[in-house]
N, C-alpha and C. Protein backbone atom coordinates (compact mmCIF):
# COMPACT_ATOMS: atom_id res chain seq x y z
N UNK A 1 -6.98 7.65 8.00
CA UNK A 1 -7.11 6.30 8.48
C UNK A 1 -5.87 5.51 8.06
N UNK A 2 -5.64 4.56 8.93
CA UNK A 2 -4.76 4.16 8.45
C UNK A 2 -4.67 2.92 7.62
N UNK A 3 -3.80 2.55 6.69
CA UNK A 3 -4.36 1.57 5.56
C UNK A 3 -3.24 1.13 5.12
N UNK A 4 -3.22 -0.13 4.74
CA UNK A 4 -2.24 -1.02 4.24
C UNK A 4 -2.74 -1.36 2.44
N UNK A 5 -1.22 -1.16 1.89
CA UNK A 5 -1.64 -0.81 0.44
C UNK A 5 -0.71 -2.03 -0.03
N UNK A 6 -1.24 -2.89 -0.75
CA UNK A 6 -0.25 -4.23 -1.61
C UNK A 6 -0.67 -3.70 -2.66
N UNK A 7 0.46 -4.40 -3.61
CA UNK A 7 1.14 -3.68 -5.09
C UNK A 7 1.50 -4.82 -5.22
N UNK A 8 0.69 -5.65 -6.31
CA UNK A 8 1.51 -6.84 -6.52
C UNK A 8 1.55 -6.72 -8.29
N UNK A 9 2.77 -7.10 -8.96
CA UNK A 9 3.22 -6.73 -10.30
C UNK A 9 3.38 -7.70 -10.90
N UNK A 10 2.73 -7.56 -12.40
CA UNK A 10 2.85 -8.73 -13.53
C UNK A 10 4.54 -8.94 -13.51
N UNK A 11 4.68 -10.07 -13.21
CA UNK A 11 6.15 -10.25 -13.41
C UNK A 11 6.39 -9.74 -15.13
N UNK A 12 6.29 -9.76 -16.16
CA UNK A 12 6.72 -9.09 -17.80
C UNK A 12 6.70 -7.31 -17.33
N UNK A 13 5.90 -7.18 -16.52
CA UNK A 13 5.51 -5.66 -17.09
C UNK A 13 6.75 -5.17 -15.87
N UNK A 14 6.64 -5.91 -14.86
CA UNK A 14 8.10 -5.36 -14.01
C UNK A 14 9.37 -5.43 -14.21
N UNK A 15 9.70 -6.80 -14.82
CA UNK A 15 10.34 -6.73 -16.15
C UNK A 15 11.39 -5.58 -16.69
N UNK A 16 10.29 -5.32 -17.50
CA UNK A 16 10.29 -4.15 -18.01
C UNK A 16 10.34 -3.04 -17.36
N UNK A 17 9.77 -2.47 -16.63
CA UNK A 17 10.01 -1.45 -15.62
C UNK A 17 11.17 -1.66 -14.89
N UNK A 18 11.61 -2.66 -14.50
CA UNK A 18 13.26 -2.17 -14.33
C UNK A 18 14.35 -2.18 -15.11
N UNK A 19 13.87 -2.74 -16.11
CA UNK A 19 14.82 -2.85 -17.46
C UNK A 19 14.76 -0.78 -18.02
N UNK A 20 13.82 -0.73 -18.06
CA UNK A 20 13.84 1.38 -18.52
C UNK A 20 13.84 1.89 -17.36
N UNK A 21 13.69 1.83 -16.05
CA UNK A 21 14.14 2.26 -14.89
C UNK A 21 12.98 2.99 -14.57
N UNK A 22 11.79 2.83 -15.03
CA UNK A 22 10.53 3.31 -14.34
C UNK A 22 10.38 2.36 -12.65
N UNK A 23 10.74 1.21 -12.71
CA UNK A 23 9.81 1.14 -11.41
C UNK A 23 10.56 1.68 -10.17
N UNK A 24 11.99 2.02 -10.17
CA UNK A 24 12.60 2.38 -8.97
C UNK A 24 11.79 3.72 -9.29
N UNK A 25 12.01 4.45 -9.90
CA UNK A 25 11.49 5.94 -9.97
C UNK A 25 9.46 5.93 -9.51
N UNK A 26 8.84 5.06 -9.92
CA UNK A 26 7.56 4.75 -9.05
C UNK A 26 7.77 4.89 -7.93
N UNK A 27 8.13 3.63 -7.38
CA UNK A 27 8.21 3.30 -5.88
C UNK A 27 8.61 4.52 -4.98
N UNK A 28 10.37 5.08 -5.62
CA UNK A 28 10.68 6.20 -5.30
C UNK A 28 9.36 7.67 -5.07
N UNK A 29 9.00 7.97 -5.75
CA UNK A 29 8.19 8.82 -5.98
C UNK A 29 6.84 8.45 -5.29
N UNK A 30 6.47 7.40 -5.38
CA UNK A 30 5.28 7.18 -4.26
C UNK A 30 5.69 7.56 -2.78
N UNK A 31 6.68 6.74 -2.13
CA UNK A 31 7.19 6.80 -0.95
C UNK A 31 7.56 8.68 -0.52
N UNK A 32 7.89 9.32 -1.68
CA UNK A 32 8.22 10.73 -1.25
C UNK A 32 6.66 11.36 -1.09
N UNK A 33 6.11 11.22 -1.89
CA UNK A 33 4.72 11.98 -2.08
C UNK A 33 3.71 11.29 -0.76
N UNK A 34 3.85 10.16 -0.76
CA UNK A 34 2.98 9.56 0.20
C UNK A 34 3.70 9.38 1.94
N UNK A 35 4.65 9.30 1.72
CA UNK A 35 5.64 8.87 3.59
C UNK A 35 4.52 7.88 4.19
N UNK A 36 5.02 6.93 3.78
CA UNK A 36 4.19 5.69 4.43
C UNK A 36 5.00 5.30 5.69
N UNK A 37 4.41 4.79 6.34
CA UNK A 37 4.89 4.65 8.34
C UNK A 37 5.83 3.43 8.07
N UNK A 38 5.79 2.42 6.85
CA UNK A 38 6.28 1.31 6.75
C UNK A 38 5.95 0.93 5.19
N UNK A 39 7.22 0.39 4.80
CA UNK A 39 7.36 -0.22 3.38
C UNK A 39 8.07 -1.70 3.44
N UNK A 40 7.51 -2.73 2.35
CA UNK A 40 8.06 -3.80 2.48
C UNK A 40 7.74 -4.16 0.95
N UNK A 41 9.12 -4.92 0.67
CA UNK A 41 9.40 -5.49 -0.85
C UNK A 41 9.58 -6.83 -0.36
N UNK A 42 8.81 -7.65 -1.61
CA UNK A 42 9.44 -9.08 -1.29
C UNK A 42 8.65 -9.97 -2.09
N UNK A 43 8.88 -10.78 -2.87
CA UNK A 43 8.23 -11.64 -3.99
C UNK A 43 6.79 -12.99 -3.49
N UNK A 44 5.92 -12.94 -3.90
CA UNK A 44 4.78 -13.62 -3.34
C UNK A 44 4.15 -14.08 -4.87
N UNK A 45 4.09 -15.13 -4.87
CA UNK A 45 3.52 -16.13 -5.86
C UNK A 45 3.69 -15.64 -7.11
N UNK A 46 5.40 -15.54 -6.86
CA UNK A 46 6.13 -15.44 -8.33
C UNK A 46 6.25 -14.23 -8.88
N UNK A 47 5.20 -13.32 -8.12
CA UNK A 47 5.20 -11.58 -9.01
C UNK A 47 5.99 -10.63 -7.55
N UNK A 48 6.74 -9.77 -7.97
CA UNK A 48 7.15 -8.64 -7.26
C UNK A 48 5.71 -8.05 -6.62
N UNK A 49 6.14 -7.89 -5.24
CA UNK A 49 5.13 -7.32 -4.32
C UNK A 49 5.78 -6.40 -3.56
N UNK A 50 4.57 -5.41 -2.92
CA UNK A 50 5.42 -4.24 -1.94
C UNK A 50 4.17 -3.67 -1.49
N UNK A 51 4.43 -3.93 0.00
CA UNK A 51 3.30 -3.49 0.86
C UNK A 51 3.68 -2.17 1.76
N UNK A 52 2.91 -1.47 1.54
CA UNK A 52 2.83 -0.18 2.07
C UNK A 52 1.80 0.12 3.26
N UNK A 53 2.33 0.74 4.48
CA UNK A 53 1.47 1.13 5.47
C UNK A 53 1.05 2.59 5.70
N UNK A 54 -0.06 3.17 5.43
CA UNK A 54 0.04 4.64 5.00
C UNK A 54 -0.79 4.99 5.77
N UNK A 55 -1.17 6.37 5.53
CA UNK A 55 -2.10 7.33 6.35
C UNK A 55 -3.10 7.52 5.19
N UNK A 56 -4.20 6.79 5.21
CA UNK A 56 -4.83 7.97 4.11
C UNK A 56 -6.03 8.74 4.65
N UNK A 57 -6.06 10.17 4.03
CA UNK A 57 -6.78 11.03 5.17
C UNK A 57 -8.40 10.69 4.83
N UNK A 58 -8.63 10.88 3.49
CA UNK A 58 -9.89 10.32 3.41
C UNK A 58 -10.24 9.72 2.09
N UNK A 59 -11.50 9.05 1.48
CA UNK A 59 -11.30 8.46 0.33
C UNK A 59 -10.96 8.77 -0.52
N UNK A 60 -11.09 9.98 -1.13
CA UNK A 60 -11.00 10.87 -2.18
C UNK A 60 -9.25 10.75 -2.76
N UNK A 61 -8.21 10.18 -1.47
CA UNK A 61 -6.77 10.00 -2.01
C UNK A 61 -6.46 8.76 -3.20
N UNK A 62 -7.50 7.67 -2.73
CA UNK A 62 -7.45 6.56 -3.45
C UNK A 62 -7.32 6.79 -4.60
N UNK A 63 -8.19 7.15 -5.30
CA UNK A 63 -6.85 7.20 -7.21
C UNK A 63 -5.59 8.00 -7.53
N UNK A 64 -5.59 8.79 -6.05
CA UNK A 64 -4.22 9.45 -6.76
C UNK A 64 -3.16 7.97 -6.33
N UNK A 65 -3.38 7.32 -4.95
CA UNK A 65 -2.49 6.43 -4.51
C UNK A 65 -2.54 5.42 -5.80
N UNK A 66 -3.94 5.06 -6.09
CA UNK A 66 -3.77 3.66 -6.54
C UNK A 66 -3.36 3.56 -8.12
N UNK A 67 -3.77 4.64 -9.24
CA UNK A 67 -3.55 5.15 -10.50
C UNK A 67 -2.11 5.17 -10.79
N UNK A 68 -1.06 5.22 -10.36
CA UNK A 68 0.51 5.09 -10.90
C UNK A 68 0.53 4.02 -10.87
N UNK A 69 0.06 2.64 -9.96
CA UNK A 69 0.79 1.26 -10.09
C UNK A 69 -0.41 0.69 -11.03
N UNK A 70 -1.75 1.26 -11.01
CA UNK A 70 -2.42 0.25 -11.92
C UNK A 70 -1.81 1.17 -13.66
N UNK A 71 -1.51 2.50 -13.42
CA UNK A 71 -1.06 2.98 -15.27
C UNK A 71 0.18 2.45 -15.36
N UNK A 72 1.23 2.32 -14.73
CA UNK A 72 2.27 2.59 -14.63
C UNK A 72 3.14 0.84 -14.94
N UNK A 73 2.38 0.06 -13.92
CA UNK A 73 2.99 -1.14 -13.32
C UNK A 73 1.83 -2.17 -14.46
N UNK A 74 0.44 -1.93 -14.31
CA UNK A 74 -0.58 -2.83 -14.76
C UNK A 74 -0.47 -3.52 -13.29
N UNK A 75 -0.01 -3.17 -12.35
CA UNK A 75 -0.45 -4.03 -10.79
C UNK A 75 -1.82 -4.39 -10.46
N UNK A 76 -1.67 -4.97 -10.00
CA UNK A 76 -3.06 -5.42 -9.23
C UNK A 76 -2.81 -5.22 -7.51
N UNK A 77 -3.59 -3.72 -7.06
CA UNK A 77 -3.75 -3.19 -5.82
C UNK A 77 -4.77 -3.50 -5.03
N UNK A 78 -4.51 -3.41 -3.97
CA UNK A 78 -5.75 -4.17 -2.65
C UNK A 78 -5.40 -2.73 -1.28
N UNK A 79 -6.56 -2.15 -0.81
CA UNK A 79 -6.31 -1.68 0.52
C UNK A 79 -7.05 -1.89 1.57
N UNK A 80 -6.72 -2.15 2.29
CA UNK A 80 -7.48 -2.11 3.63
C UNK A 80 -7.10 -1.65 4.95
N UNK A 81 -8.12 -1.35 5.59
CA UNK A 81 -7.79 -0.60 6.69
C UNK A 81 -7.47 -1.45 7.95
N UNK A 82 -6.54 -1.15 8.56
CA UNK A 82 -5.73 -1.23 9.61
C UNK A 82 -5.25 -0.89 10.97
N UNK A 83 -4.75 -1.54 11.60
CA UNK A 83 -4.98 -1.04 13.39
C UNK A 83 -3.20 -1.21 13.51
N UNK A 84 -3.08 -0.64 14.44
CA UNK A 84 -1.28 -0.89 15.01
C UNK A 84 -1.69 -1.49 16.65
N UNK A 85 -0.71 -1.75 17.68
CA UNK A 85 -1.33 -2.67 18.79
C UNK A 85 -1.97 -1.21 19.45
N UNK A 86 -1.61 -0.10 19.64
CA UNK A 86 -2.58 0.80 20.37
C UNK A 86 -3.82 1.02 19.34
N UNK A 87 -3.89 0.97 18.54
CA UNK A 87 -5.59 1.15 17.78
C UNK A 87 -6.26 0.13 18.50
N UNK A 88 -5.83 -0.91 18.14
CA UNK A 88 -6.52 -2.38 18.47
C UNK A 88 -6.97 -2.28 20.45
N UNK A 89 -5.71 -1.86 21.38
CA UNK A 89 -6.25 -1.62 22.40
C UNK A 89 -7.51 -0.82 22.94
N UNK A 90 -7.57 0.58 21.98
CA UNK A 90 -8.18 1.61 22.46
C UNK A 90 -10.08 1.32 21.26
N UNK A 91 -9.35 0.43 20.49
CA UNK A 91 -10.86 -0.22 19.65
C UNK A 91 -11.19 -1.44 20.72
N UNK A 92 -10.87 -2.30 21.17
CA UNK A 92 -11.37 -3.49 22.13
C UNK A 92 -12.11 -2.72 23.17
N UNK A 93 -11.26 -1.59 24.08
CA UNK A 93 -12.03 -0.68 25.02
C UNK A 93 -13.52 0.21 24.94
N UNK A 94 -13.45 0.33 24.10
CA UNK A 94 -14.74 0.98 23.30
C UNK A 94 -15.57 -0.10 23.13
N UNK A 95 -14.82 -0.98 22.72
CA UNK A 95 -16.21 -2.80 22.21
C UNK A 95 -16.24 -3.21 23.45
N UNK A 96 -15.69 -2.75 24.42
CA UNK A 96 -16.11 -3.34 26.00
C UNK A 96 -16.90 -2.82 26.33
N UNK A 97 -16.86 -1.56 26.34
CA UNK A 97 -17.63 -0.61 26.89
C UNK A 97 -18.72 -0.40 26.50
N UNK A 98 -18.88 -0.78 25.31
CA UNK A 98 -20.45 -0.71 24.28
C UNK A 98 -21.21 -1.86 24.79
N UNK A 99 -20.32 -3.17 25.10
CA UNK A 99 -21.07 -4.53 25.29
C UNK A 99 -21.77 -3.80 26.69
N UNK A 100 -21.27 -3.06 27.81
CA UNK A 100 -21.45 -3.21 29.46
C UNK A 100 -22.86 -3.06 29.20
């Protein structure tokens, strides 16, 4: 399914993680292990954030995804599931078709 993953980071503890060079090597290492369809960095109410658009196949991936940024970072992670404009077309068609 597909799922959108935010990573938002205690500004001290990121800090720090780029000060010893753990968080490029995170991010790095997530993005290889995971190949997310889309990545985005960019600061949101003062803490380093980075939203990820992924595949995940079924629940059972969730602590491997989410366990490096909450051990690693102390982040605070959110996922939810997600449509691209053909999901959303071929989900409306189906909710049409259910209403007939």
């Amino acid at each position: 399914m597909r799922t959108m993953l935010k990573v938002t980071i205690p500004v001290e503890t990121g800090n720090k993680a780029i000060k010893d060079g753990s968080l490029p090597k995170l991010m790095e290492s997530f993005m290889q292990k995971n190949k997310p369809e889309a990545a985005y960095f960019f600061p949101e109410g003062g803490k380093r954030t980075a939203m990820f658009v992924l595949n995940l196949p079924d629940p059972t991936y969730i602590p491997s995804i989410t366990e490096p940024f909450f051990s690693g970072l102390n982040a605070d992670v959110s996922m939810s599931p997600v449509m691209n404009a053909d999901d959303l077309r071929a989900g409306l068609d189906k909710a049409m078709k259910a209403m007939s």
